[in-house]
N, C-alpha and C. Protein backbone atom coordinates (compact mmCIF):
# COMPACT_ATOMS: atom_id res chain seq x y z
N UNK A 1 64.19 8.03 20.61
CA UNK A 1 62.87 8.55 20.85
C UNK A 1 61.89 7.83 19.93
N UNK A 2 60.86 7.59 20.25
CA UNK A 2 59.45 7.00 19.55
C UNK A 2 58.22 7.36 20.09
N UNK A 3 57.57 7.76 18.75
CA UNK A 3 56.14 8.79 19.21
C UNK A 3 55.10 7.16 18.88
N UNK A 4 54.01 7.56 19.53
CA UNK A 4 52.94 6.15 19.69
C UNK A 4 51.30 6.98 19.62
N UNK A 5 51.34 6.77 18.51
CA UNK A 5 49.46 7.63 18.61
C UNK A 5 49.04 6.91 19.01
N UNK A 6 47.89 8.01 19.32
CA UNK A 6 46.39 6.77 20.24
C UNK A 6 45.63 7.25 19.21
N UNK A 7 45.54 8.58 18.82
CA UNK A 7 44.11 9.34 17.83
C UNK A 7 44.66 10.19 16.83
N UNK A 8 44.00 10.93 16.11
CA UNK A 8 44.66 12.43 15.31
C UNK A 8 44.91 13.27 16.18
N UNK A 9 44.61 13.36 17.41
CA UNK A 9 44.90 14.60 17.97
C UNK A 9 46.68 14.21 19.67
N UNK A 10 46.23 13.02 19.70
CA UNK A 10 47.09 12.60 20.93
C UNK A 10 47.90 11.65 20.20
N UNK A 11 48.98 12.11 21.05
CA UNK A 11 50.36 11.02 20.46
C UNK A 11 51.01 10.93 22.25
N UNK A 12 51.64 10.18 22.42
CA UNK A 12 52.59 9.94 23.33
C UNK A 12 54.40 10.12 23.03
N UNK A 13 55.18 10.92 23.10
CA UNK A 13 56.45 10.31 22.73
C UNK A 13 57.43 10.32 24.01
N UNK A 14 57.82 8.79 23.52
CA UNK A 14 58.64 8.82 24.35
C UNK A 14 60.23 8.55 24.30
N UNK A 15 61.06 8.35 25.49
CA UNK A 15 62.84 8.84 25.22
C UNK A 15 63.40 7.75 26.41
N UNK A 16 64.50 7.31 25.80
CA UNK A 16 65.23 6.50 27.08
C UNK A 16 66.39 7.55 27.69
N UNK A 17 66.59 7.50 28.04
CA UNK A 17 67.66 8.54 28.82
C UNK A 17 68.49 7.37 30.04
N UNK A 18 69.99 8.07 29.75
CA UNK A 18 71.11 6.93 31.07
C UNK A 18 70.80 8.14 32.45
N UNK A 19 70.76 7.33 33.48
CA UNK A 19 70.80 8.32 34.67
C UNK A 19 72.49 7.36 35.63
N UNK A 20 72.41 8.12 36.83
CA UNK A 20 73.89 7.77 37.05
C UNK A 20 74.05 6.56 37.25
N UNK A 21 72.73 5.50 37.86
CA UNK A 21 73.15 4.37 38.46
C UNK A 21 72.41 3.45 37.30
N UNK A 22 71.37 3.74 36.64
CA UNK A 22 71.16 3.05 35.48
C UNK A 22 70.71 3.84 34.18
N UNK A 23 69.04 3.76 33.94
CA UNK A 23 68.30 3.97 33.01
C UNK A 23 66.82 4.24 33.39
N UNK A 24 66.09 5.55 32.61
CA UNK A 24 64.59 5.46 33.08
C UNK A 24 64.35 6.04 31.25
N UNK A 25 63.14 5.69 31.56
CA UNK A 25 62.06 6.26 30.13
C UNK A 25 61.23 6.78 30.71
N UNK A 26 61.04 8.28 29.90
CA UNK A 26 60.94 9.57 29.77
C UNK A 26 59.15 9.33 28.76
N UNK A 27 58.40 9.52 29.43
CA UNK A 27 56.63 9.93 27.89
C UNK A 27 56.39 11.35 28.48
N UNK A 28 55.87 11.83 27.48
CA UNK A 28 55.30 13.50 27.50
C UNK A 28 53.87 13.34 26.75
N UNK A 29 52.91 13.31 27.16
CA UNK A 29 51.55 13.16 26.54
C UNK A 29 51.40 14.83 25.36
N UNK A 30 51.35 14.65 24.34
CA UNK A 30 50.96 15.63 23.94
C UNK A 30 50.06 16.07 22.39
N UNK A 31 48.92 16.73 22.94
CA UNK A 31 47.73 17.17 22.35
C UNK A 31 47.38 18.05 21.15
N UNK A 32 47.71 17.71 20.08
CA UNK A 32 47.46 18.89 19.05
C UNK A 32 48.90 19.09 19.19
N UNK A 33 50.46 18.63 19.41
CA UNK A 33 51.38 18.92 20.03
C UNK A 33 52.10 19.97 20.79
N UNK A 34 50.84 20.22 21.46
CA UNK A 34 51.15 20.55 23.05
C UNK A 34 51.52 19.72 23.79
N UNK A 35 52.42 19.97 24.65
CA UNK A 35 52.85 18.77 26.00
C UNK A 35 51.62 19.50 26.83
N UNK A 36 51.17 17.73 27.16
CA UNK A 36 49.69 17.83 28.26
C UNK A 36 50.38 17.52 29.97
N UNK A 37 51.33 16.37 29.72
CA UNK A 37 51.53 15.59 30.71
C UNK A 37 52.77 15.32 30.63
N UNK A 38 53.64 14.67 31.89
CA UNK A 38 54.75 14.03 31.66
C UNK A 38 55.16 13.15 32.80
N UNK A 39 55.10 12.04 32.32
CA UNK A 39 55.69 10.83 33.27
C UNK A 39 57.27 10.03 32.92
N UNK A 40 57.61 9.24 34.39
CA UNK A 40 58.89 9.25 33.85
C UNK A 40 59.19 7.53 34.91
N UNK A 41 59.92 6.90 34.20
CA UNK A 41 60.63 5.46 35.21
C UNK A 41 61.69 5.22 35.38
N UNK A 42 62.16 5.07 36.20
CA UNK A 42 63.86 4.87 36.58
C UNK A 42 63.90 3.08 36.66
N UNK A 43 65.25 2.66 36.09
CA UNK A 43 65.15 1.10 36.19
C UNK A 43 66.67 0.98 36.45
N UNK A 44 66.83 -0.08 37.37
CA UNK A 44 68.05 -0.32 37.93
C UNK A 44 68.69 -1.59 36.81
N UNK A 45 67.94 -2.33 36.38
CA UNK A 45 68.57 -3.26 35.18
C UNK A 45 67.02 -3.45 33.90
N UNK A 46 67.14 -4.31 33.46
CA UNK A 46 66.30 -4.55 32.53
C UNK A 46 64.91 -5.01 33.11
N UNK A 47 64.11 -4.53 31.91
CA UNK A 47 62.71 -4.29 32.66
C UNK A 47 61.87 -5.76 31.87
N UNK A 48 60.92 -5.75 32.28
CA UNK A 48 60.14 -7.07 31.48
C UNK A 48 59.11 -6.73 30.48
N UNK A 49 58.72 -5.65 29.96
CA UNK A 49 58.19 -5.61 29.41
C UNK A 49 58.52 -6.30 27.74
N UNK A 50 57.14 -6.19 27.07
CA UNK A 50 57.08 -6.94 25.62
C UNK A 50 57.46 -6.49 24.94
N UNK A 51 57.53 -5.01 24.77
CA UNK A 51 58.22 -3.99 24.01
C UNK A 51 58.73 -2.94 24.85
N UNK A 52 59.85 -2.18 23.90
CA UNK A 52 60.15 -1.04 24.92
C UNK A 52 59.15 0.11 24.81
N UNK A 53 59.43 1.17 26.24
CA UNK A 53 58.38 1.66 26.76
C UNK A 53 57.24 1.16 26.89
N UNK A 54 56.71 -0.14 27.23
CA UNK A 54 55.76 -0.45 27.67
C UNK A 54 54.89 0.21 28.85
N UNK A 55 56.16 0.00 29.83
CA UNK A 55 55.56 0.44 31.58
C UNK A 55 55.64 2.12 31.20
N UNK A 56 56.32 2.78 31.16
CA UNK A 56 56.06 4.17 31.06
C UNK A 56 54.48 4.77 30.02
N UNK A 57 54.27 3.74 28.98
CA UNK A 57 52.96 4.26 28.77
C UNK A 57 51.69 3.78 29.19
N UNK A 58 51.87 2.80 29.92
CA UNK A 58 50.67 2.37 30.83
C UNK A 58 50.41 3.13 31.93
N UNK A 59 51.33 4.11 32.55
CA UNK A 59 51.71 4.64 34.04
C UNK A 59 51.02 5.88 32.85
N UNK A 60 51.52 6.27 31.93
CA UNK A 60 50.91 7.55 31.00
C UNK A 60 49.30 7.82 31.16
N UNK A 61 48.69 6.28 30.55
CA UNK A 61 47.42 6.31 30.23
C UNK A 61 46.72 6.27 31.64
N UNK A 62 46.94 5.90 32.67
CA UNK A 62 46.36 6.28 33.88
C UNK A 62 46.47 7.96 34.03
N UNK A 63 46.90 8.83 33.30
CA UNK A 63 47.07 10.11 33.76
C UNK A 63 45.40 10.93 33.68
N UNK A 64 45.31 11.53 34.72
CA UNK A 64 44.25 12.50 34.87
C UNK A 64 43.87 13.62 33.44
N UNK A 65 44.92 13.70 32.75
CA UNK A 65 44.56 14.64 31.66
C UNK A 65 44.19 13.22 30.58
N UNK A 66 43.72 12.28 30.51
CA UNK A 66 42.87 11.75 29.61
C UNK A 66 41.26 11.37 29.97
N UNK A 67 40.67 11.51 28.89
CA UNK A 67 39.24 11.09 29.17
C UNK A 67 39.27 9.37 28.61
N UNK A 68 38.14 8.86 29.59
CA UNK A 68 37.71 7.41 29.49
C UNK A 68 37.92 6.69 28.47
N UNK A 69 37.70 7.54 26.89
CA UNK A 69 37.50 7.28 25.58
C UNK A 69 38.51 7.20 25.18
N UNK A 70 39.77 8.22 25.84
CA UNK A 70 41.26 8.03 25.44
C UNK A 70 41.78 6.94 26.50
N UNK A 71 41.45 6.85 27.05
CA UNK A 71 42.58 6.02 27.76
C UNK A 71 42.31 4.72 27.51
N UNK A 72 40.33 4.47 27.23
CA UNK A 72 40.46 3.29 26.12
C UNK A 72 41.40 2.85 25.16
N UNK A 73 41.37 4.19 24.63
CA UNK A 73 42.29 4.14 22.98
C UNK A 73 43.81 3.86 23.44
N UNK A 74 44.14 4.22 24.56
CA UNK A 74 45.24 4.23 24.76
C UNK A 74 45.88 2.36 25.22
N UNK A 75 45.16 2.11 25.77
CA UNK A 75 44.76 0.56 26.56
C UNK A 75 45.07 -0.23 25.00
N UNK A 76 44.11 -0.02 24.03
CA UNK A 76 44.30 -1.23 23.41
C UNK A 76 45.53 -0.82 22.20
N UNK A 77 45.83 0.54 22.20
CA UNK A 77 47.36 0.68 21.52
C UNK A 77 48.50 0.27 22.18
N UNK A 78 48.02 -0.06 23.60
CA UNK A 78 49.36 -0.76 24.85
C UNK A 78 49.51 -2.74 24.33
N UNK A 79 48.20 -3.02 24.42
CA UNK A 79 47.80 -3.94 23.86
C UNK A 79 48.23 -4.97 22.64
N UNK A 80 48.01 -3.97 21.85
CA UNK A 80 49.00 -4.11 20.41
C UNK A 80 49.79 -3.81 19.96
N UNK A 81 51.09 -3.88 20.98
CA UNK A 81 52.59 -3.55 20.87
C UNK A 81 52.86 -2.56 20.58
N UNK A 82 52.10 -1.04 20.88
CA UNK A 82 52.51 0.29 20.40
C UNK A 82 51.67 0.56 19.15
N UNK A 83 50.78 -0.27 18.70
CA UNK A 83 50.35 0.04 17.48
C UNK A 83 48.72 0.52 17.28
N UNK A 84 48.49 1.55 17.13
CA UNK A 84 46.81 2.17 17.61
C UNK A 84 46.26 0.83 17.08
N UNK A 85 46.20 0.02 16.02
CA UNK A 85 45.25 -0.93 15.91
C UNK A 85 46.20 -1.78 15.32
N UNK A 86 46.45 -3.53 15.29
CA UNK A 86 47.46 -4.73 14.71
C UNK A 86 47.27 -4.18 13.25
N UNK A 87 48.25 -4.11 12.82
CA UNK A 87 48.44 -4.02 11.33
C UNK A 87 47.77 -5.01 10.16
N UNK A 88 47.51 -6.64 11.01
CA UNK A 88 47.31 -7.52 10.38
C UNK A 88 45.77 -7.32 10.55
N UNK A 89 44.61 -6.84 11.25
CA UNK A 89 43.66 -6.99 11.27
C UNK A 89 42.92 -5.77 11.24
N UNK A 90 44.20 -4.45 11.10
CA UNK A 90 43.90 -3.36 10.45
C UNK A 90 43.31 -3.87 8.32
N UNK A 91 44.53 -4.70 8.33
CA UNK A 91 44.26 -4.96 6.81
C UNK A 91 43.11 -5.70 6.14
N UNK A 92 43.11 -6.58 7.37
CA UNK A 92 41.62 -7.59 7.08
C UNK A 92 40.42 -6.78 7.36
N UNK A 93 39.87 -5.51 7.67
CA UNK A 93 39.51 -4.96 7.64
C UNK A 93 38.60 -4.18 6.73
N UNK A 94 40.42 -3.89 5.87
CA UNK A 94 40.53 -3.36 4.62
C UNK A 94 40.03 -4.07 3.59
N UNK A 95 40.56 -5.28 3.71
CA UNK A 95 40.29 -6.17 2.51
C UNK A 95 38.75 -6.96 2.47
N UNK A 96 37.95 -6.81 3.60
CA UNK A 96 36.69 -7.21 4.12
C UNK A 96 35.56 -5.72 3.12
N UNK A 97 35.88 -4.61 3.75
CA UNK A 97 35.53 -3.49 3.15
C UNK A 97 35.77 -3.40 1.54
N UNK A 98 37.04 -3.89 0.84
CA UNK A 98 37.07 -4.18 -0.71
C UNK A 98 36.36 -4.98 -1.19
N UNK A 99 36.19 -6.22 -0.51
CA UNK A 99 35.46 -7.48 -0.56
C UNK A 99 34.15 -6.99 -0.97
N UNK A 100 33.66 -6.15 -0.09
CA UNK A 100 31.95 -6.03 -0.40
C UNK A 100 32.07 -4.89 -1.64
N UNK A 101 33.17 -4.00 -2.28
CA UNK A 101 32.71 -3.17 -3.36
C UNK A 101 33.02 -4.10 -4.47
N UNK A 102 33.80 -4.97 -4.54
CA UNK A 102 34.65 -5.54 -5.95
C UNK A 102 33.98 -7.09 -6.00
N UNK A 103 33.55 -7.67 -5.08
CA UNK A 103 32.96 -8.80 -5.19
C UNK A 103 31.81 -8.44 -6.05
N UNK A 104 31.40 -9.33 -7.28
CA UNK A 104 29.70 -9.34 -7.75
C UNK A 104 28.63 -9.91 -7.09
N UNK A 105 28.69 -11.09 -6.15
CA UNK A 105 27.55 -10.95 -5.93
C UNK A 105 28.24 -12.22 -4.23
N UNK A 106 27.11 -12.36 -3.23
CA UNK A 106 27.36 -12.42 -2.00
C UNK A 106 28.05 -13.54 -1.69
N UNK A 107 27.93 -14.38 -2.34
CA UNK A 107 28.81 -15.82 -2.47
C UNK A 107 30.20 -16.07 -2.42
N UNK A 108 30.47 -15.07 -3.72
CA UNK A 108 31.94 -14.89 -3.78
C UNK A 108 32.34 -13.68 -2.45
N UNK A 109 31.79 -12.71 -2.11
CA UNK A 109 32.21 -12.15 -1.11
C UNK A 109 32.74 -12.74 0.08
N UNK A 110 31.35 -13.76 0.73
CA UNK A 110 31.61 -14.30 1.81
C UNK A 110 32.67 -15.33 1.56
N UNK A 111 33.18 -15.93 0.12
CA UNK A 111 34.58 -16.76 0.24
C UNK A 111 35.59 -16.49 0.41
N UNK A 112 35.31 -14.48 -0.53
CA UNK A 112 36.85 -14.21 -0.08
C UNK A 112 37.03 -14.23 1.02
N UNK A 113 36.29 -13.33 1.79
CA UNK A 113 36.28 -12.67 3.86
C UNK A 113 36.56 -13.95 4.71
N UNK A 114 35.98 -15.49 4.31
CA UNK A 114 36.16 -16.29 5.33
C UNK A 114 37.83 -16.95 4.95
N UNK A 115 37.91 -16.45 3.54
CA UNK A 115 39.86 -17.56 3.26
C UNK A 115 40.40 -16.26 4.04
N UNK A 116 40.50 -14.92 3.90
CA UNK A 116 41.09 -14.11 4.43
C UNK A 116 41.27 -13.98 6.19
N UNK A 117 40.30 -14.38 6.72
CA UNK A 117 40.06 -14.75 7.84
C UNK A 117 40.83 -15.68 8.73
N UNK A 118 40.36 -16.81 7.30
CA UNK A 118 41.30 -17.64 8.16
C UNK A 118 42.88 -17.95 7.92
N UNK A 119 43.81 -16.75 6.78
CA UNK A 119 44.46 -16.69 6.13
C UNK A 119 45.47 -15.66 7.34
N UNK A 120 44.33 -14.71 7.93
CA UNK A 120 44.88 -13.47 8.40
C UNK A 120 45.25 -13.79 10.32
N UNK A 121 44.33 -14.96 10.38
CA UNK A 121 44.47 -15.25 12.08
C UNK A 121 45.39 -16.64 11.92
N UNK A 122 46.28 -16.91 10.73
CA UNK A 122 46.98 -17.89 11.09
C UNK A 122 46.54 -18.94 11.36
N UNK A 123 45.26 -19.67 11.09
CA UNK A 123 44.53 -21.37 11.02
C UNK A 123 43.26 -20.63 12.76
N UNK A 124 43.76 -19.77 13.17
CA UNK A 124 43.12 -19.66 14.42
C UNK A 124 41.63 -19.67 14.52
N UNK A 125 41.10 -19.12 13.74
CA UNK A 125 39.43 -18.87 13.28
C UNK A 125 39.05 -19.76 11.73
N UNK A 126 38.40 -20.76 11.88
CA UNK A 126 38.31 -21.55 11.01
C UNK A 126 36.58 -21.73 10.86
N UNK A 127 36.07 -21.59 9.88
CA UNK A 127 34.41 -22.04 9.52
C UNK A 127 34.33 -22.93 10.17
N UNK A 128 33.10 -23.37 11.16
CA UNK A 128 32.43 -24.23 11.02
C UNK A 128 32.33 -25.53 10.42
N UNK A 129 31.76 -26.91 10.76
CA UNK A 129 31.75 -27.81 9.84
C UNK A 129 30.54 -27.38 8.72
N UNK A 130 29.83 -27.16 9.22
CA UNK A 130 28.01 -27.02 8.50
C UNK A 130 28.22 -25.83 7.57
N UNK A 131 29.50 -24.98 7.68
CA UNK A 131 29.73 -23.39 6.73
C UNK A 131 28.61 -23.78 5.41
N UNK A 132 29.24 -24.91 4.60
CA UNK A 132 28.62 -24.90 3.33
C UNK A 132 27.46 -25.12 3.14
N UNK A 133 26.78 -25.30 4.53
CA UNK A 133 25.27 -25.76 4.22
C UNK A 133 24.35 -24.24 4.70
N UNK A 134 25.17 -23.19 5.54
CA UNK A 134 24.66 -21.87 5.86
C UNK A 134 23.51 -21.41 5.09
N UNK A 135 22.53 -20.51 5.00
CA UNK A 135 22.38 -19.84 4.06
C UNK A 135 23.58 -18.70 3.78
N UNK A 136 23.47 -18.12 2.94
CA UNK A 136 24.91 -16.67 2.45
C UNK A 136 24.23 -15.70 3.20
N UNK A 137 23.03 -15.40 3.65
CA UNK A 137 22.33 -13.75 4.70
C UNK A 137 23.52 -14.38 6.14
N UNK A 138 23.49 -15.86 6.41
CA UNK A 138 23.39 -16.42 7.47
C UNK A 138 25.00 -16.13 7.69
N UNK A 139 25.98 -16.53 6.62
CA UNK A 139 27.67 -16.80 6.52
C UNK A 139 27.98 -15.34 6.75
N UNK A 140 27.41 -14.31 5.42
CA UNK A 140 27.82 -12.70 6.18
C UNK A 140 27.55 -12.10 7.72
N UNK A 141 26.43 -12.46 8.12
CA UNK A 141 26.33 -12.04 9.20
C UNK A 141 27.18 -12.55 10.34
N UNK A 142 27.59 -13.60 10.09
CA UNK A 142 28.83 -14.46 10.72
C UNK A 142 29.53 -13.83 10.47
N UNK A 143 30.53 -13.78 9.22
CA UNK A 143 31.59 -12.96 9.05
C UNK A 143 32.03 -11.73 9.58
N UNK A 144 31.00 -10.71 9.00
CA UNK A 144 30.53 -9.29 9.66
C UNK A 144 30.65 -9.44 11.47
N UNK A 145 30.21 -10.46 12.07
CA UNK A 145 30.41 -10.30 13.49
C UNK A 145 31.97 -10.88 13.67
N UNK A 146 32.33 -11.77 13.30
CA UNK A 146 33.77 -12.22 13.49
C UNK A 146 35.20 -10.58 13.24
N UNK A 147 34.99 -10.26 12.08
CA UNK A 147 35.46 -9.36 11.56
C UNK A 147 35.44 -7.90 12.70
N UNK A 148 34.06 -7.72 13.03
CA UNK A 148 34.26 -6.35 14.06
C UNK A 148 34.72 -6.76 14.56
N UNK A 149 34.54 -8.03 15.58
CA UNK A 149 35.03 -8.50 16.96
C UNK A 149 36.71 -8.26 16.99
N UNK A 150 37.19 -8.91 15.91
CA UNK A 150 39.09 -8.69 15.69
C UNK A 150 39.39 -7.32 15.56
């Protein structure tokens, strides 16, 4: 069994269970942990998904007992392998938010946030050629938009 939040209040858990001719996974949507909902998949051999229970909580988040806002939430926790938000850009986050209390002054901020950046996406998001010629109002506001966007 493995429970998968979307919020503080909704979790999903779900269960593999053998049936006679193969295997299905078992989700129970439930609220404040109340059971809201319950969906279920039968599979004759192995399924394709990226992780397990994938398809059973996508078939979940289409359910009528969620609102738009959850099933958002639910979409991009499907998204990120079961995980309400990537761990890795949960942290850069974190360390973006430390950045601006512990840094002294905006220079050094915007150096840490852009090595972290490009430290945290693996070479993927890289400055600019012109970065060093920016103004620093100009590099945070860059940053700051790069940063929500992930």
């Amino acid at each position: 069994m493995r429970e998968f939040k979307i919020n503080k209040d909704l979790s999903i858990k779900c269960e593999w269970k053998k049936t006679r001719s193969a295997f299905k996974h078992e989700a129970v949507l439930l609220r404040n942990g109340e059971q809201v909902d319950q969906v279920k998949i039968c599979y004759l051999n192995r399924t394709w998904e990226r992780y397990e229970f994938q398809s059973v909580l996508q078939k979940m988040i289409g359910s009528n007992e969620l609102t738009e806002k959850e099933k958002k939430q639910g979409s991009k926790m499907i998204e990120n392998n079961g995980e309400a938000q990537d761990p890795v850009l949960k942290s850069l986050k974190m360390f973006s938010a430390l950045a601006d209390v512990m840094q002294p002054d905006e220079k050094k901020r915007n150096e840490s946030k852009a090595r972290m950046l490009e430290t945290a996406t693996g070479g993927a998001v890289r400055m600019p050629c012109n970065w060093s010629e920016l103004p620093e109002k100009e590099k945070t506001r860059r940053l700051k938009g790069a940063i929500e966007t992930l």
